[in-house]
N, C-alpha and C. Protein backbone atom coordinates (compact mmCIF):
# COMPACT_ATOMS: atom_id res chain seq x y z
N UNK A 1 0.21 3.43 -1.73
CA UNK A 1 0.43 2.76 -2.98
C UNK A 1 -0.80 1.92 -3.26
N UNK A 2 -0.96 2.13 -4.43
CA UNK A 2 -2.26 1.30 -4.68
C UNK A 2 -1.96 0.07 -6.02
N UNK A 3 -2.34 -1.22 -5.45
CA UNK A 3 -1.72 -2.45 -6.15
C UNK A 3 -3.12 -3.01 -6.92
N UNK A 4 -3.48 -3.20 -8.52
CA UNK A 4 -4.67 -3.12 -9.18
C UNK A 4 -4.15 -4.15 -10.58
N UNK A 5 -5.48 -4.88 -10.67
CA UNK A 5 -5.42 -5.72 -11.69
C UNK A 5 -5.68 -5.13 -13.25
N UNK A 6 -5.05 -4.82 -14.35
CA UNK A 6 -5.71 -4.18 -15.18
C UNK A 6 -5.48 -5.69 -16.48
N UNK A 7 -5.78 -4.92 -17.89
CA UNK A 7 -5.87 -6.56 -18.60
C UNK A 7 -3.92 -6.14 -19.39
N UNK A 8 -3.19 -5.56 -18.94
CA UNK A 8 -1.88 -5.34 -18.80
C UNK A 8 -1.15 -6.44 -17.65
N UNK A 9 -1.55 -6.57 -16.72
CA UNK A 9 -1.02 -7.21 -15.60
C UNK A 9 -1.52 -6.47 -14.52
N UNK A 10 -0.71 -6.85 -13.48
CA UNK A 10 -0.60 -6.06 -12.55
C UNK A 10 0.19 -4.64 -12.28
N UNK A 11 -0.59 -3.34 -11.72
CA UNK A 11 -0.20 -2.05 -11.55
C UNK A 11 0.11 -1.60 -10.41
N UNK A 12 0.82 -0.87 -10.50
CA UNK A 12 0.92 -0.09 -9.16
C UNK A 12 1.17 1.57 -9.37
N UNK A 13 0.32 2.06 -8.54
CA UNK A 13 0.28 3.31 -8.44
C UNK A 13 0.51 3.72 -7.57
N UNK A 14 1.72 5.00 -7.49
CA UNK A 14 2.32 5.67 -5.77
C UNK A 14 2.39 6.98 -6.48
N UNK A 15 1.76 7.83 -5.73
CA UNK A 15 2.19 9.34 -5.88
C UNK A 15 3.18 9.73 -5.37
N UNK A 16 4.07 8.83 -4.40
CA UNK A 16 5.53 9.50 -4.10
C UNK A 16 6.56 8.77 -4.63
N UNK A 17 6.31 8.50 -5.53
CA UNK A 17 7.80 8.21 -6.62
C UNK A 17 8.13 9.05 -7.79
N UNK A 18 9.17 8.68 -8.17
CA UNK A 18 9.59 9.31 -9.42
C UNK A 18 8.96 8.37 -10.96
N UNK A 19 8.61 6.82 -10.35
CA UNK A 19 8.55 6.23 -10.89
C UNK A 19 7.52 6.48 -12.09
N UNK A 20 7.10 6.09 -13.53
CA UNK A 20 5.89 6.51 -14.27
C UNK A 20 4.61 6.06 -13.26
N UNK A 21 3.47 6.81 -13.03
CA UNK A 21 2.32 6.15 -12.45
C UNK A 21 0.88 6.15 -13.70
N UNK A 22 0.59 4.93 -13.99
CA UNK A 22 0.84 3.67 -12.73
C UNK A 22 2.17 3.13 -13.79
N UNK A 23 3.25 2.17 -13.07
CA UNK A 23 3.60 1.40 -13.93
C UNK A 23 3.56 0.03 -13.45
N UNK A 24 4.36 -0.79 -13.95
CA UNK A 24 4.50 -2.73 -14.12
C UNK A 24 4.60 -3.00 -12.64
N UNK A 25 3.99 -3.75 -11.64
CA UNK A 25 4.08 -3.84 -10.30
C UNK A 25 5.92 -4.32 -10.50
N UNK A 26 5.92 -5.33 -11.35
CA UNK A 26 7.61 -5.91 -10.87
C UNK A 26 8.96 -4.81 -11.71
N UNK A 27 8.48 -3.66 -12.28
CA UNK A 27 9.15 -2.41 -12.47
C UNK A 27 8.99 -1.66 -11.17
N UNK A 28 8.42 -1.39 -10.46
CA UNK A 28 8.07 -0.67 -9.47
C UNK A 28 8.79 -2.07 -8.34
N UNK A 29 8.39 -2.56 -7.87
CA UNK A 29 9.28 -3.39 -7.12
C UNK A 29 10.86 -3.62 -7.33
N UNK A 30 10.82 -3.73 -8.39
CA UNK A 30 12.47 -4.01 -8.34
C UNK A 30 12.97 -2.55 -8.47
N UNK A 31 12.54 -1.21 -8.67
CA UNK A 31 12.99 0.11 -8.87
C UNK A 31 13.14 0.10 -7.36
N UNK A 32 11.96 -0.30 -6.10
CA UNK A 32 12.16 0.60 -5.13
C UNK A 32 12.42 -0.07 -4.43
N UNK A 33 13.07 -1.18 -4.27
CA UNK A 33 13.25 -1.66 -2.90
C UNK A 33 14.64 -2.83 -3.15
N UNK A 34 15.62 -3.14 -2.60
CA UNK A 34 17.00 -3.63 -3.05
C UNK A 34 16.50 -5.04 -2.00
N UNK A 35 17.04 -6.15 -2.96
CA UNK A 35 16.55 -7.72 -2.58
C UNK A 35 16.83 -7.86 -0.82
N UNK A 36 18.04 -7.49 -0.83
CA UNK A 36 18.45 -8.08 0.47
C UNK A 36 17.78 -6.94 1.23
N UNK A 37 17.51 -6.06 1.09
CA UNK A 37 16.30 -5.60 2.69
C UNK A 37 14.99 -6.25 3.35
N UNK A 38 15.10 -6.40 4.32
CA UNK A 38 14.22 -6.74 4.66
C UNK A 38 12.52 -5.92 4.71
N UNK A 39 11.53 -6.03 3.80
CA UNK A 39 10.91 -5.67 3.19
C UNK A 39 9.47 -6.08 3.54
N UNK A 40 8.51 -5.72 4.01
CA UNK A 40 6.87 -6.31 3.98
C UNK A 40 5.96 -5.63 3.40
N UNK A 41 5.12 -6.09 2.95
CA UNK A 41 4.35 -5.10 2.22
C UNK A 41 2.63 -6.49 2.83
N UNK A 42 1.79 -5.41 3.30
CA UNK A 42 0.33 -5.25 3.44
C UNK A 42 -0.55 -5.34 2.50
N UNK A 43 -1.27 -6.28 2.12
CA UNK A 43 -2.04 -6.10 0.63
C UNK A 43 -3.05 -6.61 1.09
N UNK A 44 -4.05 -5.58 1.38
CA UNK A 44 -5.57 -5.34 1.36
C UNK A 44 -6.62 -5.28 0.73
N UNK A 45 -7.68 -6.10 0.60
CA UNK A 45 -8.78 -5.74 -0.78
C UNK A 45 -9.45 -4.55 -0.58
N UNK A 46 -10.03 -4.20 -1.87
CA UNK A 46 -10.59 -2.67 -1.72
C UNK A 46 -11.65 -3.02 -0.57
N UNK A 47 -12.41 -3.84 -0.62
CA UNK A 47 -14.09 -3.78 -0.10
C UNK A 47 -13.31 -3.83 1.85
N UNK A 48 -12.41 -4.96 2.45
CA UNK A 48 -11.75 -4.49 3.50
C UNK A 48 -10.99 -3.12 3.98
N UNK A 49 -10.35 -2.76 2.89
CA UNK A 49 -10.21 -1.18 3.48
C UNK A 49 -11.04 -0.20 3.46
N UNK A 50 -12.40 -0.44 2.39
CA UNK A 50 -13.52 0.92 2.43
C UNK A 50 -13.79 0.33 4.02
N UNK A 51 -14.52 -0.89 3.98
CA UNK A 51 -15.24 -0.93 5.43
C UNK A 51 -14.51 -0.85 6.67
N UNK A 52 -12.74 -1.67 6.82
CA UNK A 52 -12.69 -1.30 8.55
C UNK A 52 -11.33 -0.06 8.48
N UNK A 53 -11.05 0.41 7.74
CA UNK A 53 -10.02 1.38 7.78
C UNK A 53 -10.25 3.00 8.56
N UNK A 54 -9.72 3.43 9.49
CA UNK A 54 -10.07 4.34 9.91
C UNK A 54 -8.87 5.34 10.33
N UNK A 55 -8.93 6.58 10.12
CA UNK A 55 -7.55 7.27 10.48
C UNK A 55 -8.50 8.42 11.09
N UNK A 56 -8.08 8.81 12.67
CA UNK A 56 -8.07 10.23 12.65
C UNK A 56 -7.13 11.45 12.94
N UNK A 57 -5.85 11.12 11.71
CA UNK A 57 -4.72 11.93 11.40
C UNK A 57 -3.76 11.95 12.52
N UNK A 58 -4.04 10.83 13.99
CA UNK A 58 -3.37 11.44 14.72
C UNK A 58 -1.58 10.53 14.52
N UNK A 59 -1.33 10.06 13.49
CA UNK A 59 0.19 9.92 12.84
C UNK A 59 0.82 10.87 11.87
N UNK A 60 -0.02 12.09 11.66
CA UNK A 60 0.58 13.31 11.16
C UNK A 60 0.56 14.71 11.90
N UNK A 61 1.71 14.19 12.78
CA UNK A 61 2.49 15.13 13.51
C UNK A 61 3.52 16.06 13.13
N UNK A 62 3.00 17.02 13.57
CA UNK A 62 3.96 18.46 12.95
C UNK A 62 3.62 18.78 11.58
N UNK A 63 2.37 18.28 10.99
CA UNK A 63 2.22 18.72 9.76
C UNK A 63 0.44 19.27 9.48
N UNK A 64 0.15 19.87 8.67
CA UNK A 64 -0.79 21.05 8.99
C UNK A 64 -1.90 19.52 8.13
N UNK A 65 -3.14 19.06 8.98
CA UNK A 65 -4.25 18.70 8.87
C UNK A 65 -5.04 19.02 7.81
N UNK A 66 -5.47 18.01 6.82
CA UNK A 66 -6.13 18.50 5.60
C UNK A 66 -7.44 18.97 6.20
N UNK A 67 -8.55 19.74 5.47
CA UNK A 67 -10.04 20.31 5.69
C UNK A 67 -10.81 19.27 5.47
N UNK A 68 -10.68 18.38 5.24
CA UNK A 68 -11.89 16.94 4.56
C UNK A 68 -11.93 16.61 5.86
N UNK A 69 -13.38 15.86 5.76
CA UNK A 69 -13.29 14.78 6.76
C UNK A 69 -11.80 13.83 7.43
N UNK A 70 -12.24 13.44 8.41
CA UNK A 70 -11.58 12.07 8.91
C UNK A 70 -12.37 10.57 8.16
N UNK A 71 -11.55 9.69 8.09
CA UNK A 71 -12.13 8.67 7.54
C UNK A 71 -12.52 7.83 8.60
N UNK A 72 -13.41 7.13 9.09
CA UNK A 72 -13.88 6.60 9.95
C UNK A 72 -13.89 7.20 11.06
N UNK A 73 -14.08 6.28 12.41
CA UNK A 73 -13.87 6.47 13.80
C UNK A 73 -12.68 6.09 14.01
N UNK A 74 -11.54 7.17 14.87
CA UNK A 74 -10.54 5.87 15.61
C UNK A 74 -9.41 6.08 14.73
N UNK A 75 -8.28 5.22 14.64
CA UNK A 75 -7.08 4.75 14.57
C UNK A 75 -6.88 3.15 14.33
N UNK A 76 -6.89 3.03 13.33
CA UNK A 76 -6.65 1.50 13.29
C UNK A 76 -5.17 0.90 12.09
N UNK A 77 -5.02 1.81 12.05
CA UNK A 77 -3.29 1.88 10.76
C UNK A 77 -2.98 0.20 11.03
N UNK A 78 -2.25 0.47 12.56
CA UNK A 78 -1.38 -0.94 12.95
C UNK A 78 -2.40 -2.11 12.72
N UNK A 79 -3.36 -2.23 12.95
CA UNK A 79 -4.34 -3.43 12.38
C UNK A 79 -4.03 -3.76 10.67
N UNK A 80 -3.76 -2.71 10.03
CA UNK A 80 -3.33 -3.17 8.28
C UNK A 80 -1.78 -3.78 8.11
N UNK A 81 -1.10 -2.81 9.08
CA UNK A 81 0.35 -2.90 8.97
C UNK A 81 0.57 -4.82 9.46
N UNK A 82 -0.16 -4.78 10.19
CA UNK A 82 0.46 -6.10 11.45
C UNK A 82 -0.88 -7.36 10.43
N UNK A 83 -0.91 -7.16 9.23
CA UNK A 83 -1.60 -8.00 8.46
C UNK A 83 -3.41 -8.60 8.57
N UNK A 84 -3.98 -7.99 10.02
CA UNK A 84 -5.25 -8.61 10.29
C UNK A 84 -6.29 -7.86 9.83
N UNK A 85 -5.83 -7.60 8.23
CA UNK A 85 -7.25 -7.15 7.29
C UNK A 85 -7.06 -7.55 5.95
N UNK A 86 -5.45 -8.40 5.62
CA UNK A 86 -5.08 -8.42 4.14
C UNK A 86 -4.03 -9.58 4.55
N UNK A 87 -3.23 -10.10 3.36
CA UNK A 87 -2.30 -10.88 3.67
C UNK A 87 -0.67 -9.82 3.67
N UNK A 88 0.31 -10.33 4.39
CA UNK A 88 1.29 -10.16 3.98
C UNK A 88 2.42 -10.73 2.99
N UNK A 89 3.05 -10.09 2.71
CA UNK A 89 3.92 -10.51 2.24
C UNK A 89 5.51 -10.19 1.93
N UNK A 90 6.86 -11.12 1.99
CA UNK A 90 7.85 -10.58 1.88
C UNK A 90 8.25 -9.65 0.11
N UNK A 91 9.27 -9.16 0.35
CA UNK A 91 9.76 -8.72 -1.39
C UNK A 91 9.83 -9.83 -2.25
N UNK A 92 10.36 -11.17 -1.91
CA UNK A 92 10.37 -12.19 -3.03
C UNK A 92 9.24 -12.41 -3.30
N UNK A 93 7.95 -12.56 -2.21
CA UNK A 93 6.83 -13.53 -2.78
C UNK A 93 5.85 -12.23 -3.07
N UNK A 94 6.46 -10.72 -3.16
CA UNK A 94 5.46 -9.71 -3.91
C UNK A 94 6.15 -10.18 -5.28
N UNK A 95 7.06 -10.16 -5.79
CA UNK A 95 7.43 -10.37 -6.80
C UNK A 95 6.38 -11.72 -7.31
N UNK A 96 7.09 -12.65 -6.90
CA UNK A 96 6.13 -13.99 -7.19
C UNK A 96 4.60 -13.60 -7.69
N UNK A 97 4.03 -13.79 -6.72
CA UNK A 97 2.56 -13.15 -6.73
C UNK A 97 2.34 -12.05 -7.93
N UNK A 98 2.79 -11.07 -7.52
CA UNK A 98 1.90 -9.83 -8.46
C UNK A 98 3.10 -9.33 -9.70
N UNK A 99 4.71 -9.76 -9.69
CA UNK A 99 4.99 -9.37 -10.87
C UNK A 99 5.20 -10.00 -12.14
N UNK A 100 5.55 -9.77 -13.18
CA UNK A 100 6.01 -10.46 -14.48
C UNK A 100 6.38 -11.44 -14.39
């Protein structure tokens, strides 16, 4: 999912929804995720994920490997997930923050 400032507000774009892409970050938040779950979401700046982000596919298991490159060296997913490249945040304070 990709979370972007336009002079609309804030966007979000996911190719695996049904949702319109891009639409309203707090349309897209409140479509996909129900208050009381417990919920985190990773929010990374572009210039931190071009430079330390690295996958080499080995979390897509049982499924057939695209022909492109690998992106970096290494494996570093859980470094984004576990917040030490971006801030986290719960579902209320994505709302707060980035929606309407």
């Amino acid at each position: 999912m990709l979370l972007y400032l336009d002079d609309g507000g804030w966007k979000i774009s996911d190719l695996d929804t049904v949702l319109p892409c891009p639409c309203s970050a707090e349309e897209y938040l409140s479509a996909s995720f129900i208050p009381t779950e417990s919920v985190m979401f990773s929010v990374v700046d572009a210039d931190s994920y071009i430079k330390y982000f690295a996958s080499d596919r080995r979390h897509m298991k049982g499924q057939p490997k695209p022909s492109w490159d690998t992106i970096g060296s290494g494996f570093n997913l859980w470094e984004f997930v576990d917040g030490q490249h971006g801030r986290s945040y719960e579902l209320d304070k994505m709302h707060a923050e980035f929606g309407e």
